[in-house]
Protein backbone atom coordinates (compact mmCIF):
# COMPACT_ATOMS: atom_id res chain seq x y z
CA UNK A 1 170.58 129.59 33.57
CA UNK A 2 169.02 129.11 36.76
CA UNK A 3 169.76 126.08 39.03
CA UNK A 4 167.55 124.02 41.65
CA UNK A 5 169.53 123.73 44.74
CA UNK A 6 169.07 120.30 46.60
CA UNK A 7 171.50 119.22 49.37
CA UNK A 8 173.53 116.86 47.30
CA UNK A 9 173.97 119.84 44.64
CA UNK A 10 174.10 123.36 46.55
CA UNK A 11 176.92 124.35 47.94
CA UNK A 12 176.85 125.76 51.69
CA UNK A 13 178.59 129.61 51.20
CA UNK A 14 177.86 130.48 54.96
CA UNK A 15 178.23 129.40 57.95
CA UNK A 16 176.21 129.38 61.28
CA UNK A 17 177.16 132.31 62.36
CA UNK A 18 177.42 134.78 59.53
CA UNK A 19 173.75 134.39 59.15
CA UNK A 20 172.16 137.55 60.83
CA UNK A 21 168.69 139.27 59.85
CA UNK A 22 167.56 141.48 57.91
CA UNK A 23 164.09 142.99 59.22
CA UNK A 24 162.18 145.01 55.88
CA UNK A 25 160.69 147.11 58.16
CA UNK A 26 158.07 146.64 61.11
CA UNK A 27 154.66 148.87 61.85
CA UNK A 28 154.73 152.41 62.94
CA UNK A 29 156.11 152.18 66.63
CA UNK A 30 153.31 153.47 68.44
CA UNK A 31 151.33 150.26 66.34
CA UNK A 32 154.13 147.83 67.02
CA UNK A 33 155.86 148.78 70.30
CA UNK A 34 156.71 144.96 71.15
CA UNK A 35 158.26 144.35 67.65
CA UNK A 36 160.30 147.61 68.14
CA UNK A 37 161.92 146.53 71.86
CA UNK A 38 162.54 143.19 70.62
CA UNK A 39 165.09 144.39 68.09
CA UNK A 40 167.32 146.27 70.97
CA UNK A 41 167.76 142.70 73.02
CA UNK A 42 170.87 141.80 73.89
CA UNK A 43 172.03 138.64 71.61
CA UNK A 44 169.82 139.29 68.46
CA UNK A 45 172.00 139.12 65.34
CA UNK A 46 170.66 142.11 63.12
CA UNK A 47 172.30 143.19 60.23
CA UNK A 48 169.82 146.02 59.65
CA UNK A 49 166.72 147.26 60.28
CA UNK A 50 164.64 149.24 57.77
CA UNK A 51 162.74 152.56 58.84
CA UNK A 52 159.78 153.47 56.39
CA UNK A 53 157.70 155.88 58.68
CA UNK A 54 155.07 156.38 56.20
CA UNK A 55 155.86 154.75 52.24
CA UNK A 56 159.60 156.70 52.98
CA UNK A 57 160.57 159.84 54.99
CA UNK A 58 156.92 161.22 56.00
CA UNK A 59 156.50 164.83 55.03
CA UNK A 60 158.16 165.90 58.45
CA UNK A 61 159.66 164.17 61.26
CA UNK A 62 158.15 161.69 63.25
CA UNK A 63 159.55 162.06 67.14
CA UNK A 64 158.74 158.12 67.55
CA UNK A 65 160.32 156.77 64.66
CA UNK A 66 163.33 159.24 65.51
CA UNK A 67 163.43 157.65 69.27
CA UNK A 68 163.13 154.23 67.47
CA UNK A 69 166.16 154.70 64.95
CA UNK A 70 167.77 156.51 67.87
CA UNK A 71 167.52 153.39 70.09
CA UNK A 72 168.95 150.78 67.28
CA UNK A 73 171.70 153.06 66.08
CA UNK A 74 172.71 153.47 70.22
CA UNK A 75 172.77 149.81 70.07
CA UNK A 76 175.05 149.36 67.26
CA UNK A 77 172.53 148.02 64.56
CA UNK A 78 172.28 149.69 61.05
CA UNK A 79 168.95 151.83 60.19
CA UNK A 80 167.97 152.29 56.54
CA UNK A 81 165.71 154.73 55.11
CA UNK A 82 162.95 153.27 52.88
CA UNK A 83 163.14 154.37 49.20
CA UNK A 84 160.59 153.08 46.93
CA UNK A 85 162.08 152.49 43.24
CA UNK A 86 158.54 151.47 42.25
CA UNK A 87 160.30 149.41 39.34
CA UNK A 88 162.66 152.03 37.86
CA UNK A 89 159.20 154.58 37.57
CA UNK A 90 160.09 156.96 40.41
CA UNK A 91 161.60 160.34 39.75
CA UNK A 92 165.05 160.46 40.75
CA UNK A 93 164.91 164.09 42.12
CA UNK A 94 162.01 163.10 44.68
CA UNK A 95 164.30 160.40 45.42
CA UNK A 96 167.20 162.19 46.58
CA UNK A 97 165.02 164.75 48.10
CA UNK A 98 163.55 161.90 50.43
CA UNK A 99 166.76 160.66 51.01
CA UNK A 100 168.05 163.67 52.30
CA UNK A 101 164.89 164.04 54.43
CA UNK A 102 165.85 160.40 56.14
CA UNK A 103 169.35 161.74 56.45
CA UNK A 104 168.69 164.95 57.92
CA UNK A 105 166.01 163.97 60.53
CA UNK A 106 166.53 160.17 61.25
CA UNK A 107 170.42 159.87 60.77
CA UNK A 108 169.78 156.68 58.96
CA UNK A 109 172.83 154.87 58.09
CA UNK A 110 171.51 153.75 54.49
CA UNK A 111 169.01 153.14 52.44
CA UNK A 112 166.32 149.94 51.47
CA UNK A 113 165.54 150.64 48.09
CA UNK A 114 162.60 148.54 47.50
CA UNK A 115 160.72 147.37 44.06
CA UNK A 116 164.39 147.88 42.68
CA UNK A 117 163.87 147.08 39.08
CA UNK A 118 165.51 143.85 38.02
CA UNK A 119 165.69 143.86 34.29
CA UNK A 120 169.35 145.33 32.36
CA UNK A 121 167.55 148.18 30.69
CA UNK A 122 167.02 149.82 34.31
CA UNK A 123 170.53 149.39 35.31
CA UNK A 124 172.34 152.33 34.14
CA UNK A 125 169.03 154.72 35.75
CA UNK A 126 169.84 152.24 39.36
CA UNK A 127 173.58 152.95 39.32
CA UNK A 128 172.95 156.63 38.84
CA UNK A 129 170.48 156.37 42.09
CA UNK A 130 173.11 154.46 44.08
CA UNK A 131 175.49 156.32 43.17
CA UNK A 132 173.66 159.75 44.69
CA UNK A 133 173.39 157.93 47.66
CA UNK A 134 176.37 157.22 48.15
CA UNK A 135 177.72 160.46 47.54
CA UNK A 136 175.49 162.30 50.47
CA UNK A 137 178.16 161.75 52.78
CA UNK A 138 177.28 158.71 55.39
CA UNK A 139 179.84 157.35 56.59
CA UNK A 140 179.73 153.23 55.78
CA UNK A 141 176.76 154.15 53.59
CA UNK A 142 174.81 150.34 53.08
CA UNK A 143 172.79 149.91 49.96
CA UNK A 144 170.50 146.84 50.14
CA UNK A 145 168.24 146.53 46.67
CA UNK A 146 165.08 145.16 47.19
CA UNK A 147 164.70 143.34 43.71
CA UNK A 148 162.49 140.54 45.47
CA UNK A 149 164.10 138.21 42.93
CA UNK A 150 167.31 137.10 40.90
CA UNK A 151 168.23 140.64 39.16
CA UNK A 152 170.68 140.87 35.82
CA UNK A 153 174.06 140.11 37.12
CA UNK A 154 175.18 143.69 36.52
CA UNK A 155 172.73 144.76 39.56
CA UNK A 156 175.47 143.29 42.01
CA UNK A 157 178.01 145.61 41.69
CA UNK A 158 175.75 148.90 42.42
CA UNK A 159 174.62 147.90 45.79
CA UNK A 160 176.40 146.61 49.00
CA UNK A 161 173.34 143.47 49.44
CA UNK A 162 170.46 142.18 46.86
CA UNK A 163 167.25 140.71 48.08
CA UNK A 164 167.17 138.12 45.56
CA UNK A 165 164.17 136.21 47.28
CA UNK A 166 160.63 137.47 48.43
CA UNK A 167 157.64 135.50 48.99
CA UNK A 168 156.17 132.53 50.50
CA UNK A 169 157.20 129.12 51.79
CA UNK A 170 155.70 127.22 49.37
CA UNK A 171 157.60 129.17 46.78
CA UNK A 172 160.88 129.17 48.84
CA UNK A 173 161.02 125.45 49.92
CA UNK A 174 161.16 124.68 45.63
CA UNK A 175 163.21 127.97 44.81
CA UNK A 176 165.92 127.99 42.58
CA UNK A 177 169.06 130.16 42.58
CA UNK A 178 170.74 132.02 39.63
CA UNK A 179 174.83 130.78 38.85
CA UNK A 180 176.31 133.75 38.46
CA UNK A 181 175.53 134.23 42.43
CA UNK A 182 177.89 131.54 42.88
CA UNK A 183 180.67 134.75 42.45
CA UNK A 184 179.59 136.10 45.23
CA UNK A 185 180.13 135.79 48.97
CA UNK A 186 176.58 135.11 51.01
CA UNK A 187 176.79 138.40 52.54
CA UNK A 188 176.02 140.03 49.68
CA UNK A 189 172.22 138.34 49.71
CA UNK A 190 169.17 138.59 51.74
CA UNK A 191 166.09 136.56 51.72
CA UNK A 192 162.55 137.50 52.79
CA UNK A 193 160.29 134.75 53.52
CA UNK A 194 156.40 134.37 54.60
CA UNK A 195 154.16 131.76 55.71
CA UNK A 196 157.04 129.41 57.11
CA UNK A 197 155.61 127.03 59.65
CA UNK A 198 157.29 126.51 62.88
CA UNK A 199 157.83 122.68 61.91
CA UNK A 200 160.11 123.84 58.59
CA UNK A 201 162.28 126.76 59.98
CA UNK A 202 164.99 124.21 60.72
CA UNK A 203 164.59 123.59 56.51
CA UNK A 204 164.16 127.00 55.54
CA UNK A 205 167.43 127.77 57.03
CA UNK A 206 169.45 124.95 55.19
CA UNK A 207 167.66 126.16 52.38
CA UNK A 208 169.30 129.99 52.95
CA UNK A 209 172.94 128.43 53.35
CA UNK A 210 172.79 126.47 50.42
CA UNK A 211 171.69 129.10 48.13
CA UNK A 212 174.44 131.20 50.03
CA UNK A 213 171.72 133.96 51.95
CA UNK A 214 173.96 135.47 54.87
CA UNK A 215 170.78 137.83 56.02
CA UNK A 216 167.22 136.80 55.83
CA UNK A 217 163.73 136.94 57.75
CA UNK A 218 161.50 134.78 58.22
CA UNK A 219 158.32 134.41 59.69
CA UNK A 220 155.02 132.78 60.05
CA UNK A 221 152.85 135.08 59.03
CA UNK A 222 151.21 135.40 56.08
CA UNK A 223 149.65 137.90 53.94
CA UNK A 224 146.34 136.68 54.91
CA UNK A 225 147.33 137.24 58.36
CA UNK A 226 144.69 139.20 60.40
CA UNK A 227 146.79 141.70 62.85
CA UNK A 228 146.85 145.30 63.75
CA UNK A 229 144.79 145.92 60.34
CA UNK A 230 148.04 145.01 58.13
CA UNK A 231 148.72 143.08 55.10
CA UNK A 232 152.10 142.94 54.37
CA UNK A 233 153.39 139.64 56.66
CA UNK A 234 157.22 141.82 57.63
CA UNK A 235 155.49 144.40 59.59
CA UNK A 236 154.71 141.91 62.53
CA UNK A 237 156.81 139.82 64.95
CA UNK A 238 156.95 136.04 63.94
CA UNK A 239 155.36 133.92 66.19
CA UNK A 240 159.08 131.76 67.25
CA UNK A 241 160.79 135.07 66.93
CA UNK A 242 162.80 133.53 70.10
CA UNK A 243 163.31 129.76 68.47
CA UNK A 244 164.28 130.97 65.05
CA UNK A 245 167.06 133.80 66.97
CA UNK A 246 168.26 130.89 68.99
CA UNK A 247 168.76 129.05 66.33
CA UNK A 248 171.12 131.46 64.47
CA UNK A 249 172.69 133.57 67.01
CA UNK A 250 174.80 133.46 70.39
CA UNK A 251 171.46 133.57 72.51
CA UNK A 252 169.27 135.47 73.58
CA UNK A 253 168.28 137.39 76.92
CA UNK A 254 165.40 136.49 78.76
């Protein structure tokens, strides 16, 4: 049964300084060449960035994503590819085949497997995926399941990190978090979150601890957001990209 997490009834499973984030992966770089650099400064605390040059691979390699992931990877942050599950509905052989593609021409170190399906009927078909992936060879290959919410329990064992939050603030700031994840330690979920307002970041971190998130991202923008002709809020910088890295890691470089 799910649980409301307040401060007097959450428990906090990480501390400052195991929180690091998580970025679901910004615009084309030749669209977003400021969100791109900003990820190589010195101080940022990234846990992974993920590459999706056009809905996964492309159809053949993209020089400026591959001088992108080049630049990350040289400065020890992880790269994963961008495999959409589409809810358990994609073909596992395309799959592999576009994994192999991300492999072969980007060197990723892992995959995002996004609109993982979340229900138990879909887990033996997810475990067969992850378990493909893991046997291409990377070494320190890092599985992060994009479920966008709390997943069957069983879901935890087939990947190295669940997103087991995706949405707005106003959804966020009321959220509730499953027991079971209580078995778990924080580095083992992620939470993307939109539309938070400068004036709550401070809250929408507590709120990550106490639900035990150890990577997240957060930012400003919303889905409504007007800004190089995108929708989806993760592809741009936040607006207090600076404040909110400040706030979680050593410091930053100016």
């Amino acid at each position: 049964m799910p649980h409301l997490t307040t401060p007097d009834t959450a428990t906090d499973r990480t501390g400052a300084d195991e929180i690091g984030f998580g970025v679901p992966g910004y615009a084309h770089p030749l669209v977003a060449p400021v969100e791109w650099a900003e990820l190589t400064r010195p101080g940022t605390p990234l846990h992974w960035v993920v590459l999706n040059v056009s809905g996964g691979p492309g159809e053949r390699p993209d020089p400026h994503c591959l001088e992108a992931a080049g630049r990350l990877r040289n400065a020890g942050t992880r790269v994963l590819g961008h495999l959409d599950l589409a809810h358990g509905s994609r073909d596992f052989g395309e799959l592999i085949a576009e994994a192999h593609r991300f492999v072969d021409w980007y060197h990723v170190d892992g995959f995002f497997l996004d609109r993982a399906p979340a229900d138990r009927g879909s887990l033996p078909e997810t475990r067969r995926i992850t378990a493909a992936l893991r046997g291409l060879g990377l070494p320190g290959c890092h599985l992060v399941l994009g479920h966008g919410c709390h997943p069957y329990p069983g879901y935890a064992e087939a990947a190295d990190q669940l997103v087991t939050f995706n949405g707005p603030w106003a959804e966020y700031r009321w959220s509730q978090v499953a027991e079971w994840t209580a078995d778990y330690p924080a580095e083992h979920f992620c939470h993307f979150v939109h539309g938070v307002p400068r004036t709550h970041l401070e809250e929408a971190i507590r709120i990550a601890r106490w639900q035990g998130a150890g990577t997240i991202f957060f930012t400003d923008r919303t889905d409504h957001t007007e800004r190089i002709g995108q929708n989806d809020p993760f592809e741009a910088l936040p607006g207090y990209w600076d404040e909110i890295v400040s706030r979680i890691g050593p410091g930053i470089s100016e």
